[in-house]
PDB file of N, CA and C in Angstrom:
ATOM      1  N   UNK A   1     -73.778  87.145  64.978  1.00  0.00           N
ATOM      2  CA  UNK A   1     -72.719  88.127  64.861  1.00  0.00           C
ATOM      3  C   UNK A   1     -73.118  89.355  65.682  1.00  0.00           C
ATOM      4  N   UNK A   2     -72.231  89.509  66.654  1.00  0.00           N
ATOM      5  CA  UNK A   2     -72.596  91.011  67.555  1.00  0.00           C
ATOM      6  C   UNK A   2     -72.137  92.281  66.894  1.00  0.00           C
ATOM      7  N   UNK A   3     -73.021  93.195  67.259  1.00  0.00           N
ATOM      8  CA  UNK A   3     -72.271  94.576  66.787  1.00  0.00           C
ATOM      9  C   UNK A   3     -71.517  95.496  68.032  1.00  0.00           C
ATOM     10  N   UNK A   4     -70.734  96.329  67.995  1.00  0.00           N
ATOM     11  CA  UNK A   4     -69.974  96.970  68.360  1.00  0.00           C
ATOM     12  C   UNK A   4     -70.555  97.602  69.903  1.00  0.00           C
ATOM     13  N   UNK A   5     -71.952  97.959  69.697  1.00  0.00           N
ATOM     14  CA  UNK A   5     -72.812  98.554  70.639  1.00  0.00           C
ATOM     15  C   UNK A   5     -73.142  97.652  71.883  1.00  0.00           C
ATOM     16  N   UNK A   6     -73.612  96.316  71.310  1.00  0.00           N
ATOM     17  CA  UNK A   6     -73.698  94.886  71.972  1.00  0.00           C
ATOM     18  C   UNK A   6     -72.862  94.606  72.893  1.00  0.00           C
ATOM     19  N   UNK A   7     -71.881  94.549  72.179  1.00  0.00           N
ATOM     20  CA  UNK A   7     -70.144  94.521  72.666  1.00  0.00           C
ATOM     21  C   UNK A   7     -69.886  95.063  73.398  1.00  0.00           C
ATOM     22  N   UNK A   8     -69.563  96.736  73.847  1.00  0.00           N
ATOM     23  CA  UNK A   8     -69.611  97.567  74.856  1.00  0.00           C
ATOM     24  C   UNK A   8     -70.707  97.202  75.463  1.00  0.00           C
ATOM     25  N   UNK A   9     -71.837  96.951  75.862  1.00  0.00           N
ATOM     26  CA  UNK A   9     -73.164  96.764  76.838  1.00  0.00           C
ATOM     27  C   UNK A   9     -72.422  95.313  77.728  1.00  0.00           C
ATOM     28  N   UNK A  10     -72.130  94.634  77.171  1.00  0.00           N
ATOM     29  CA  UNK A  10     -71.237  93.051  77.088  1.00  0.00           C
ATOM     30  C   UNK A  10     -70.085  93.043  77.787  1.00  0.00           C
ATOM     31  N   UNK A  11     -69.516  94.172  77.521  1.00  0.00           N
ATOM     32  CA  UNK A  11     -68.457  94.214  78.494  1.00  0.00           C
ATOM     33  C   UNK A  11     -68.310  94.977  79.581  1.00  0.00           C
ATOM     34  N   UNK A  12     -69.225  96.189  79.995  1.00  0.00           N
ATOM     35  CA  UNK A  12     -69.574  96.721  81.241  1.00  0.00           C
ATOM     36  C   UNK A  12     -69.875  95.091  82.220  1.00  0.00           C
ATOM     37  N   UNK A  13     -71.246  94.804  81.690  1.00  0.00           N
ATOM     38  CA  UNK A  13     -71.448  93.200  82.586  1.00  0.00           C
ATOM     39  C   UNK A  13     -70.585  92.437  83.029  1.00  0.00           C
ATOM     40  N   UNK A  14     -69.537  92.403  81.930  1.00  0.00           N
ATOM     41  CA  UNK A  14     -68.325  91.346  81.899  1.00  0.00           C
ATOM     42  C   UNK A  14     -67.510  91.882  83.431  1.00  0.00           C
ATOM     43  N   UNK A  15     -67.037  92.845  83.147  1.00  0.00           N
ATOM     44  CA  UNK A  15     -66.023  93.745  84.353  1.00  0.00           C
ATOM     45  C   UNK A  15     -66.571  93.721  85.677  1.00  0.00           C
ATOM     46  N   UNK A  16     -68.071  93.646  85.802  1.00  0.00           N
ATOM     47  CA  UNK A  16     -68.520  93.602  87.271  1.00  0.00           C
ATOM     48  C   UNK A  16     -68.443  91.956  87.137  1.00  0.00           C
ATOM     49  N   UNK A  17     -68.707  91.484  86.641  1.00  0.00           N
ATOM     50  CA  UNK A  17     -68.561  90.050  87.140  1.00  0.00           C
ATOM     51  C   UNK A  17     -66.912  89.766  87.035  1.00  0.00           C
ATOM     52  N   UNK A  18     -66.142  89.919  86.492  1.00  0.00           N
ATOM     53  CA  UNK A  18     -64.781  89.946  86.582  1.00  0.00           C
ATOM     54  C   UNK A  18     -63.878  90.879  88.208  1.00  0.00           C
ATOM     55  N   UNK A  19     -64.664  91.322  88.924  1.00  0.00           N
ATOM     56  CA  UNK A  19     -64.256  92.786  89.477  1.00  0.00           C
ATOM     57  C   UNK A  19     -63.461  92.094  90.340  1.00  0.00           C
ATOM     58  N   UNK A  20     -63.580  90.924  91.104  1.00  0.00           N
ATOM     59  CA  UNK A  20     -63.070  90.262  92.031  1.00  0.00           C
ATOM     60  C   UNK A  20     -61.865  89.513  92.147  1.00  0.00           C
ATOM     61  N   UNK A  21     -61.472  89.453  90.945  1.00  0.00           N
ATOM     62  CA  UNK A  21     -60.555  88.550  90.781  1.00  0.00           C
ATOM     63  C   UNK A  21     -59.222  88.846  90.184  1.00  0.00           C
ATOM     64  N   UNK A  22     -58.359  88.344  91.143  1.00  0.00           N
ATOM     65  CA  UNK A  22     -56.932  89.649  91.086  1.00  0.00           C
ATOM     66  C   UNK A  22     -56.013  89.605  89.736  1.00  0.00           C
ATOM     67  N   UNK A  23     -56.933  88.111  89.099  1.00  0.00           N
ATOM     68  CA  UNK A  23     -55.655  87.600  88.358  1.00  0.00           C
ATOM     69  C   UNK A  23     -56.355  88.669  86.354  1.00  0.00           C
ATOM     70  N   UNK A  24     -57.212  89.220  86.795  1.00  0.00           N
ATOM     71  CA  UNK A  24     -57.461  90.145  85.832  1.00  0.00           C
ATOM     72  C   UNK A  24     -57.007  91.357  85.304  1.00  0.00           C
ATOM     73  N   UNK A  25     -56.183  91.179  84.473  1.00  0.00           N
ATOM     74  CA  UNK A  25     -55.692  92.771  84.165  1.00  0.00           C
ATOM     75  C   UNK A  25     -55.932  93.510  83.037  1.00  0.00           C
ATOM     76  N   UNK A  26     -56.695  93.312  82.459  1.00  0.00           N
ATOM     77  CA  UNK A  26     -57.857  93.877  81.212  1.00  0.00           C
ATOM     78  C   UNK A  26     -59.165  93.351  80.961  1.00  0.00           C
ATOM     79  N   UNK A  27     -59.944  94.326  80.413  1.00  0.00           N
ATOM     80  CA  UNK A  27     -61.389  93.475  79.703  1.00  0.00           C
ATOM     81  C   UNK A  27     -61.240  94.812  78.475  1.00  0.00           C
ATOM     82  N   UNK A  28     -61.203  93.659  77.268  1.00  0.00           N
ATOM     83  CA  UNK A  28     -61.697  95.110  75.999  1.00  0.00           C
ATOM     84  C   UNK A  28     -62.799  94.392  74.824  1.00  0.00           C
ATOM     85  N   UNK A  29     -62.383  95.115  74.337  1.00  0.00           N
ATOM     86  CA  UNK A  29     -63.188  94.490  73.250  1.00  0.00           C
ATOM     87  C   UNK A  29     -62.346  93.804  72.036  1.00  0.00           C
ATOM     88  N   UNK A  30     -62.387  92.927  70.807  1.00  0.00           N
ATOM     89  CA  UNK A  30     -61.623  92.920  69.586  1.00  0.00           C
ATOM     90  C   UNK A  30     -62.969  92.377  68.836  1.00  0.00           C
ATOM     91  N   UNK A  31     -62.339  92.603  67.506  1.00  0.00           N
ATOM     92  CA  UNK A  31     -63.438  91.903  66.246  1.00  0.00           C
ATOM     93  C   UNK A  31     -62.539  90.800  65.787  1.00  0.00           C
ATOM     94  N   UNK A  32     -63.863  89.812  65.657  1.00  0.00           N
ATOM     95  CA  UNK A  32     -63.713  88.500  64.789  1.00  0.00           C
ATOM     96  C   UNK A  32     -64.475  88.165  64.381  1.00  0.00           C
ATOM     97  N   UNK A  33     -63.705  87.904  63.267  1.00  0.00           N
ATOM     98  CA  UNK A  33     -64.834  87.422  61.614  1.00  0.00           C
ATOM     99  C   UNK A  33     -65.705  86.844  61.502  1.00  0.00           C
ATOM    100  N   UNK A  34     -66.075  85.706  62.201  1.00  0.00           N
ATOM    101  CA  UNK A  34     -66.798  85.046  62.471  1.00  0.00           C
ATOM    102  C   UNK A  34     -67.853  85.536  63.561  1.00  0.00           C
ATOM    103  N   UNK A  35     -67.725  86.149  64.313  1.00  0.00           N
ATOM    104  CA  UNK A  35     -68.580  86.406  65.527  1.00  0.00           C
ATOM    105  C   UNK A  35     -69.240  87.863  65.596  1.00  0.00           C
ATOM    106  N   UNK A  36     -68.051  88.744  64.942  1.00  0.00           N
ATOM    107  CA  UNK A  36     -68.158  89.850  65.540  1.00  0.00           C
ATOM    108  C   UNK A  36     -67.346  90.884  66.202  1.00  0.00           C
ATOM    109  N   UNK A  37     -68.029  91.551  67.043  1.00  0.00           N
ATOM    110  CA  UNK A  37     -67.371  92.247  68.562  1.00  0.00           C
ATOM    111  C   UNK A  37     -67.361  91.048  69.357  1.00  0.00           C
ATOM    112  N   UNK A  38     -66.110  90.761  70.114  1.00  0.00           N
ATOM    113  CA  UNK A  38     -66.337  90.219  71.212  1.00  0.00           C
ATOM    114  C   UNK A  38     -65.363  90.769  72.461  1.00  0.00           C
ATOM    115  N   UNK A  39     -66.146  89.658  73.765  1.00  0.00           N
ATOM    116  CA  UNK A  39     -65.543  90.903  74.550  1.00  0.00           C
ATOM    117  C   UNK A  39     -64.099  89.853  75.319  1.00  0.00           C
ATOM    118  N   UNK A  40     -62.919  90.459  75.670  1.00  0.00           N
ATOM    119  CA  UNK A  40     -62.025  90.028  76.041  1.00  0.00           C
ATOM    120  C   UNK A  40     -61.454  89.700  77.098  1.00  0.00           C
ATOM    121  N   UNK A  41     -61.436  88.828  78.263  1.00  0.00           N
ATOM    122  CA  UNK A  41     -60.902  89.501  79.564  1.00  0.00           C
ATOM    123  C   UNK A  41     -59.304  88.634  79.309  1.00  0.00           C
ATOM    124  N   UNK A  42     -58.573  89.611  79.800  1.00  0.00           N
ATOM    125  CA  UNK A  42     -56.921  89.115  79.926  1.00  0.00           C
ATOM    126  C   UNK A  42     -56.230  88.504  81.549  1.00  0.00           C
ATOM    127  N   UNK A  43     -55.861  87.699  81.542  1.00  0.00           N
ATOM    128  CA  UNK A  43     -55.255  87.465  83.171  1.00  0.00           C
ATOM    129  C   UNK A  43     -53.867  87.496  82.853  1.00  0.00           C
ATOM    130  N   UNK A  44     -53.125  87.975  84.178  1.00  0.00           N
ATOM    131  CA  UNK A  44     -51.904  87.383  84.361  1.00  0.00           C
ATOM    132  C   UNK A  44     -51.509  86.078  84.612  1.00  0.00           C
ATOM    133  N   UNK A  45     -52.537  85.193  84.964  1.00  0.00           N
ATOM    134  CA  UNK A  45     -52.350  83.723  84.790  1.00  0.00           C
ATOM    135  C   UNK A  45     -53.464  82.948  84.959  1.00  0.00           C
ATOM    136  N   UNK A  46     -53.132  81.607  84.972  1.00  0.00           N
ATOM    137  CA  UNK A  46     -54.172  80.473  84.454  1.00  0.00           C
ATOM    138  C   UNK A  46     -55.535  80.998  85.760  1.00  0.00           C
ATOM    139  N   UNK A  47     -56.513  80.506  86.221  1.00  0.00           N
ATOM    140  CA  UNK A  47     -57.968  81.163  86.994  1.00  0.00           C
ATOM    141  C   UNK A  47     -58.660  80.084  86.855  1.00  0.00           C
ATOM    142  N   UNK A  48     -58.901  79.396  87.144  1.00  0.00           N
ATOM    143  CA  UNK A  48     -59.840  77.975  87.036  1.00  0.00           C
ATOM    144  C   UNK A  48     -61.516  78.613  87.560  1.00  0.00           C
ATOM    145  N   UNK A  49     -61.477  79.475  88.862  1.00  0.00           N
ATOM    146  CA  UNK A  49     -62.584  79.909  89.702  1.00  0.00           C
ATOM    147  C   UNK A  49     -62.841  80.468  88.379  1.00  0.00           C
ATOM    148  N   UNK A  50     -62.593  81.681  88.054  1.00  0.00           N
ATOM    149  CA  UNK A  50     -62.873  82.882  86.813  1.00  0.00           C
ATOM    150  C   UNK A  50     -63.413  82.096  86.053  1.00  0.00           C
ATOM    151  N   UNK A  51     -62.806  81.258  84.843  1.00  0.00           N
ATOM    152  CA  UNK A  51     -63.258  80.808  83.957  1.00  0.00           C
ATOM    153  C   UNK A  51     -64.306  79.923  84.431  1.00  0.00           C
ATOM    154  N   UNK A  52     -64.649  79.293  85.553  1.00  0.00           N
ATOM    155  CA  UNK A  52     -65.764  78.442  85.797  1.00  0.00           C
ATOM    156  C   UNK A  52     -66.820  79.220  86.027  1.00  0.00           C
ATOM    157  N   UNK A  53     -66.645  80.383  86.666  1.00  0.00           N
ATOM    158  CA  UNK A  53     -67.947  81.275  86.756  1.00  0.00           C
ATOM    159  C   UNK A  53     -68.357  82.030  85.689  1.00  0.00           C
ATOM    160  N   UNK A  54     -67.758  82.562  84.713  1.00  0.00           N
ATOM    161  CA  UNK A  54     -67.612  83.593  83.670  1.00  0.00           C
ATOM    162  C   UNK A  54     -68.484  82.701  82.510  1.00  0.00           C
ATOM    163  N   UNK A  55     -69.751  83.040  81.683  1.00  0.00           N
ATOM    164  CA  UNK A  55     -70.527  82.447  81.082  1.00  0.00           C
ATOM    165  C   UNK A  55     -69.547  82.767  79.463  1.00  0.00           C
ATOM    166  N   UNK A  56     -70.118  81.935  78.826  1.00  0.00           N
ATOM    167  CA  UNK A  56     -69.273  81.937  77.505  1.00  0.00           C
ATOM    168  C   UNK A  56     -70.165  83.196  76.174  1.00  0.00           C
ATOM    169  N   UNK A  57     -70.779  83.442  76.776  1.00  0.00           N
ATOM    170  CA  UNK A  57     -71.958  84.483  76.373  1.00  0.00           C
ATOM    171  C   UNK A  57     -72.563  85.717  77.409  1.00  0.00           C
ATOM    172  N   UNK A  58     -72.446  86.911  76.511  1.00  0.00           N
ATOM    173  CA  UNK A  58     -73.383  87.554  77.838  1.00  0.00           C
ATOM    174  C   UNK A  58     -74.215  88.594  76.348  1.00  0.00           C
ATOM    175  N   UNK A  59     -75.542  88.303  76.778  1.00  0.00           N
ATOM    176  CA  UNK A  59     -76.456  89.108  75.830  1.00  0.00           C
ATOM    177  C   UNK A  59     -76.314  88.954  74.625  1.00  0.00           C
ATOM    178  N   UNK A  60     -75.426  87.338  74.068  1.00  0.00           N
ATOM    179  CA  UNK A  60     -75.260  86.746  72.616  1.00  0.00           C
ATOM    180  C   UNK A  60     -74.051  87.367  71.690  1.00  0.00           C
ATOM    181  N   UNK A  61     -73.091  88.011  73.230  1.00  0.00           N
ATOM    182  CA  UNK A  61     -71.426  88.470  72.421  1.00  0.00           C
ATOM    183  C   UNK A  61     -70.817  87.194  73.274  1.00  0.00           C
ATOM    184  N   UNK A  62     -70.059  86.411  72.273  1.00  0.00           N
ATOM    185  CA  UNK A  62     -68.744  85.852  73.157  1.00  0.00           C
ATOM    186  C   UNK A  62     -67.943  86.843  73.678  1.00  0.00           C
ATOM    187  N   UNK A  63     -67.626  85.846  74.879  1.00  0.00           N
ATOM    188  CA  UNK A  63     -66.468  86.144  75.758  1.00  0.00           C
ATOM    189  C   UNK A  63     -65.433  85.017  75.511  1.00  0.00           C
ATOM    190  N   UNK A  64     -64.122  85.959  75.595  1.00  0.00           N
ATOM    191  CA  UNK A  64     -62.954  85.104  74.974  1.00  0.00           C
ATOM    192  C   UNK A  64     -62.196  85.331  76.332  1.00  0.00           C
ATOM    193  N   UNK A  65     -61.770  84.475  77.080  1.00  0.00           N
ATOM    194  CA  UNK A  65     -60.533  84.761  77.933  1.00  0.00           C
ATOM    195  C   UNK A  65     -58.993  84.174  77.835  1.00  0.00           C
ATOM    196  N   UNK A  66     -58.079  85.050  77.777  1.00  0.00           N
ATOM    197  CA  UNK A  66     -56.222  84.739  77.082  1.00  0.00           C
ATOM    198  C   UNK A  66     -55.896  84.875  78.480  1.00  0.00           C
ATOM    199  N   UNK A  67     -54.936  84.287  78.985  1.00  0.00           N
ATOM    200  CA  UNK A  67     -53.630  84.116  79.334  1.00  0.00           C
ATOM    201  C   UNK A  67     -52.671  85.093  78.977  1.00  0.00           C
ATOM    202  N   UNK A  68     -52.491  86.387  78.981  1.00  0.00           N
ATOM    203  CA  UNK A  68     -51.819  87.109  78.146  1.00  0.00           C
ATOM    204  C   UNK A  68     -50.633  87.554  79.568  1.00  0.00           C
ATOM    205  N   UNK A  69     -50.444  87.094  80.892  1.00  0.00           N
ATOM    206  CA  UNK A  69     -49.156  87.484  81.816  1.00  0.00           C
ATOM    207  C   UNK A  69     -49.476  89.050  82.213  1.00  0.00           C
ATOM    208  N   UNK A  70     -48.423  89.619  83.392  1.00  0.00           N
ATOM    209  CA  UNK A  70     -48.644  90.542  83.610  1.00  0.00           C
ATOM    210  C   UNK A  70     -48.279  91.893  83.051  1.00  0.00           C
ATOM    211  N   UNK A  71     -48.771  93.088  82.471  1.00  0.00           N
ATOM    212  CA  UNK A  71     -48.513  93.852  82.038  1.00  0.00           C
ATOM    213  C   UNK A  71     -47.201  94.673  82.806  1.00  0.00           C
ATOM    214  N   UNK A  72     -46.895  95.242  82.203  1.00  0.00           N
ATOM    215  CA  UNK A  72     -45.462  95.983  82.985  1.00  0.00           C
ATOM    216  C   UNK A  72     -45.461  96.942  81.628  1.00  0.00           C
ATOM    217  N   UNK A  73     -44.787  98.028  82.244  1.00  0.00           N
ATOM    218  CA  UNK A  73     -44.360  99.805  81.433  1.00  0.00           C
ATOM    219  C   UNK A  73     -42.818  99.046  80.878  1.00  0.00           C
ATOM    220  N   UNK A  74     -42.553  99.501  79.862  1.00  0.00           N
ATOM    221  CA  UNK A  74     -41.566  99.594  79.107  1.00  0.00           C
ATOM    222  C   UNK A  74     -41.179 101.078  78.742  1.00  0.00           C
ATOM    223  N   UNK A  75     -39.819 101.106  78.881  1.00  0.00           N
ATOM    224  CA  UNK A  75     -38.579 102.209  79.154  1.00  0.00           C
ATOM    225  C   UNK A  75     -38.685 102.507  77.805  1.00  0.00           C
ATOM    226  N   UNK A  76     -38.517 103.937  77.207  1.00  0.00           N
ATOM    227  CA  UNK A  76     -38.598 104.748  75.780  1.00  0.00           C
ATOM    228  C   UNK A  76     -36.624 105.293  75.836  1.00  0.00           C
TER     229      UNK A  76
END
């Protein structure tokens, strides 16, 4: 189970190894019950390269990567 501190250290690493790749449009953090902190990266779509290079661990926090599409501003 990672802690919060882990997590942030985890995801600086994460973002330089993520830096390249266009289809990235977040890295954060979330908690899960089971694990912990873990760290998140979001794409606007599927990445086969990304996910093949991107280790499933960095310093013993999972890394979770979603499919979550492209962000866009919404009108108030």
């Amino acid at each position: 189970m990672s802690d919060r501190d882990a997590a942030r250290a985890a995801k600086t690493q994460v973002g330089r190894l993520v830096a390249g790749f266009p289809t990235v449009n977040g890295v954060g953090l979330r908690r899960d019950g089971d694990a912990g902190w873990v760290v998140k990266v979001n794409l606007t779509g599927e990445d086969a390269g990304l996910r093949k290079s991107l280790p499933a661990t960095v310093d013993g926090v999972r890394v979770d990567v979603a499919v979550v599409g492209p962000v866009r501003a919404t009108a108030d």
